[in-house]
Protein backbone atom coordinates (compact mmCIF):
# COMPACT_ATOMS: atom_id res chain seq x y z
CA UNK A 1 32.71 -13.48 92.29
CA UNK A 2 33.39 -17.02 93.06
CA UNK A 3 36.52 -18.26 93.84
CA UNK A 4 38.08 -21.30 92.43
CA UNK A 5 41.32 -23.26 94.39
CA UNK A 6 43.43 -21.55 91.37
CA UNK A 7 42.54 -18.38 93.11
CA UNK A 8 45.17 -17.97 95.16
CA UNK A 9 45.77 -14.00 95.66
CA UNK A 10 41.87 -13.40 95.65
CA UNK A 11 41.23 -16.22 98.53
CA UNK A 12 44.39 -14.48 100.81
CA UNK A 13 42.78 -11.33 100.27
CA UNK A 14 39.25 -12.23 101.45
CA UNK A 15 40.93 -15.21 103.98
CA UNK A 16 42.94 -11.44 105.04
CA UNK A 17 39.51 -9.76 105.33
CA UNK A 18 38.15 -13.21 107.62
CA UNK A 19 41.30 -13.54 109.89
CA UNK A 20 43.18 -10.64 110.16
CA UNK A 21 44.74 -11.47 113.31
CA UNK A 22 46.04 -14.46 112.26
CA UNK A 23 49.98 -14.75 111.21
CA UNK A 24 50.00 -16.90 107.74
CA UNK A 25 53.49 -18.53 109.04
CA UNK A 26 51.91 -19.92 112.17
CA UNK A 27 48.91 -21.63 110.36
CA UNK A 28 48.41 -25.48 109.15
CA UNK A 29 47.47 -26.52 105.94
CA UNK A 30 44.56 -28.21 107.34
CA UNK A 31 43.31 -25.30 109.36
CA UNK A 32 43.91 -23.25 106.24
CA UNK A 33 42.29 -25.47 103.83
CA UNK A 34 39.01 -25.41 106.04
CA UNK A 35 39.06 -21.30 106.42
CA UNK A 36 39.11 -21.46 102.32
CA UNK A 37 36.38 -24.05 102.57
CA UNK A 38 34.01 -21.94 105.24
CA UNK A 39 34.14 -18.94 102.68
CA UNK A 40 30.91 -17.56 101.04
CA UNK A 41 32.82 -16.28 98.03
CA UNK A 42 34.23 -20.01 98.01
CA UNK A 43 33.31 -22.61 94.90
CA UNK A 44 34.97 -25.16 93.82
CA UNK A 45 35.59 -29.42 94.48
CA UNK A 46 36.78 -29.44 98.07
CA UNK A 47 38.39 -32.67 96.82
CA UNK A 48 40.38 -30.65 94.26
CA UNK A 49 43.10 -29.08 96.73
CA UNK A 50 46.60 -30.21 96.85
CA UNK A 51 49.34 -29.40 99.43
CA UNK A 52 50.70 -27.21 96.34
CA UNK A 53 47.38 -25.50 95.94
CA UNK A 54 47.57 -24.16 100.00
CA UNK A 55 51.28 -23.35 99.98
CA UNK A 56 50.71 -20.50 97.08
CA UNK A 57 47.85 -19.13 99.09
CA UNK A 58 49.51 -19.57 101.89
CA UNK A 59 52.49 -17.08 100.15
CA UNK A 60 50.03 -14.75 98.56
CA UNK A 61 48.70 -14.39 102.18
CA UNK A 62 52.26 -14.12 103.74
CA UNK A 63 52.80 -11.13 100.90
CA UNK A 64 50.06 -9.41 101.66
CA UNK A 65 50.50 -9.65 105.21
């Protein structure tokens, strides 16, 4: 399955799966955005992501956290 920046509960899951260690609350957008980037299951524009975009995954990863 290939995930698209619209993705947002699919890319926490598998960013979940990556990084489970990491607390969601203590991340930055840019560190986050590159994570989402760096996955295989990853395909869309990379030019396509808005701050809006990384705060829902961002929350979809805090919820299933």
């Amino acid at each position: 399955m290939k995930l698209k920046w619209t993705d947002s509960l699919e890319i926490a899951l598998a960013l979940i799966e990556k990084q489970p260690n990491q607390d969601p609350l203590l991340l930055h957008f840019t560190q986050l955005r590159e994570w989402i980037i760096q996955l295989d299951e990853f395909d869309d524009d990379p030019a396509h992501c808005s701050e809006r975009i990384l705060e829902a995954i961002q929350q979809c990863w805090i919820d299933e956290h």
